[in-house]
Protein backbone atom coordinates (compact mmCIF):
# COMPACT_ATOMS: atom_id res chain seq x y z
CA UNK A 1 -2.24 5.54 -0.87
CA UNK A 2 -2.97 8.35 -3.19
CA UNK A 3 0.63 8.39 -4.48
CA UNK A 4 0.57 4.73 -5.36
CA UNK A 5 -2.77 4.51 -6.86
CA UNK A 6 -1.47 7.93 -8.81
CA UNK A 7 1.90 6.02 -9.52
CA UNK A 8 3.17 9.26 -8.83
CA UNK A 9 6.71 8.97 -7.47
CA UNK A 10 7.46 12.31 -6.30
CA UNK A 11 4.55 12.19 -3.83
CA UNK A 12 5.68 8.82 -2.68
CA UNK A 13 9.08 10.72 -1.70
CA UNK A 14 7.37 13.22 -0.33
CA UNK A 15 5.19 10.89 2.17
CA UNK A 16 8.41 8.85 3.02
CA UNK A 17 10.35 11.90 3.40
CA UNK A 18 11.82 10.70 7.00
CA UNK A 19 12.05 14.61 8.25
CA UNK A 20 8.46 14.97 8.04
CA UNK A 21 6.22 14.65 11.66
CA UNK A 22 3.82 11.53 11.25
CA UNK A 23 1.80 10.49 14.40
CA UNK A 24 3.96 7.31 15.96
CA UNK A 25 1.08 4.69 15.01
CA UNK A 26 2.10 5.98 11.18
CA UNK A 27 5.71 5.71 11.96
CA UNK A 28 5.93 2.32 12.23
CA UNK A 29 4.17 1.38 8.85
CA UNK A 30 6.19 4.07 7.36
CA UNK A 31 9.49 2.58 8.53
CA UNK A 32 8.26 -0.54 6.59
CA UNK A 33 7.76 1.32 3.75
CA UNK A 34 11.13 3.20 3.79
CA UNK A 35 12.68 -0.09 4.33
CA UNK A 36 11.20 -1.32 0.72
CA UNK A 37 11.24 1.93 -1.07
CA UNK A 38 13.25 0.78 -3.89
CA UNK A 39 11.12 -2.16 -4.66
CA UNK A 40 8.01 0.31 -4.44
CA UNK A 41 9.71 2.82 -7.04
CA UNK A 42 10.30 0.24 -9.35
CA UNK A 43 6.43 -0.90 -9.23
CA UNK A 44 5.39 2.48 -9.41
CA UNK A 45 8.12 3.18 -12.62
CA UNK A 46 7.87 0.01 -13.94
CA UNK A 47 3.87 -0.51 -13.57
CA UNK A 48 4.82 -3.88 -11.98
CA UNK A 49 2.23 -5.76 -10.11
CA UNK A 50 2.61 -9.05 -8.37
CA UNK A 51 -1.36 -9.87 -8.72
CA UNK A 52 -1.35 -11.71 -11.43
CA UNK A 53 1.01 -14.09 -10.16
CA UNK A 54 -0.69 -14.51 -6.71
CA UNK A 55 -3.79 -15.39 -8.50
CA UNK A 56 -1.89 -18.31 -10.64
CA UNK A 57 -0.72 -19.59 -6.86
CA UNK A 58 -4.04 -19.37 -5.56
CA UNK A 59 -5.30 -21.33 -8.50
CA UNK A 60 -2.91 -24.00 -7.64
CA UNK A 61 -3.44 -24.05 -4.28
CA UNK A 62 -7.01 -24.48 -4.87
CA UNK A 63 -6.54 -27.22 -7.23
CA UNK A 64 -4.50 -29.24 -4.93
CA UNK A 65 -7.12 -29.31 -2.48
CA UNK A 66 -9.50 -30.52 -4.48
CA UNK A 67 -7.67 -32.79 -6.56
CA UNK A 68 -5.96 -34.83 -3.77
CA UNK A 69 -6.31 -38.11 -4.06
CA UNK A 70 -5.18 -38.13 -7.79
CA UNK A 71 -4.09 -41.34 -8.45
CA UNK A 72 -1.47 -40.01 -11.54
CA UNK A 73 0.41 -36.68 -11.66
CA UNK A 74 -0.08 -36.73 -15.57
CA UNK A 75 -3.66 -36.62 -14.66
CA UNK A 76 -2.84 -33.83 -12.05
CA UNK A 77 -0.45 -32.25 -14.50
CA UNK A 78 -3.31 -32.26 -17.72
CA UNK A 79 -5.77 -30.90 -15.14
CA UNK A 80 -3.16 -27.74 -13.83
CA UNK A 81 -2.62 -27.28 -18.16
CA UNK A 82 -6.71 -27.23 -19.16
CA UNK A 83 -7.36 -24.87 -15.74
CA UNK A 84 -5.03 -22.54 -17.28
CA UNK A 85 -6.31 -22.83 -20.61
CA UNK A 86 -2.70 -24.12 -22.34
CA UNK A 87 -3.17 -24.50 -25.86
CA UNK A 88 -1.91 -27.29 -27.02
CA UNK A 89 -2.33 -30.73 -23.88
CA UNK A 90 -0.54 -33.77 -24.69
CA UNK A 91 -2.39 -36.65 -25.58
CA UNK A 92 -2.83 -39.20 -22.01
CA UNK A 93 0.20 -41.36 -23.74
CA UNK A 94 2.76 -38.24 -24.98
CA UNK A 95 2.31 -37.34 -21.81
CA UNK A 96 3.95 -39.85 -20.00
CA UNK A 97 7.15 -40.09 -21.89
């Protein structure tokens, strides 16, 4: 945890370092992580996180559930644009041409 919080790379290695002794529990999560290691460097090199982007879904999600029963998806569509704060919404009638 330390390594990615530290974005420190080498340490990452280090931990995933499959000649090193981890108790078998450990083993399995680690074999997980080896398995997406490359992915992993490049968030750590990159400073890459998907967060931001499963906070958008959520938002969507959300919305869906609690605008169901919208009669018009322009409606839906001018409520998804003003919950995300988009700058410039269509007028009701650009909107549906």
């Amino acid at each position: 945890m330390s390594a990615v919080r530290l974005r420190d790379e080498g340490r990452l290695l280090n931990v995933l370092n499959p000649e090193q002794a981890y108790p078998e529990e450990m083993e399995k999560h680690l074999a997980s992580l080896r398995d997406n290691q490359e992915s992993i460097e490049n968030a750590l090199k990159y400073n890459y996180s998907n967060g931001p982007l499963k906070g958008t879904n959520n938002k969507l999600k959300v919305l869906k559930r609690v605008a169901y029963g919208f009669r018009s998806f322009v409606n839906f569509r001018l409520r998804i644009r003003l919950m995300f704060s988009v700058q410039k919404v269509p007028s009701h009638k650009a909107a549906r041409h």
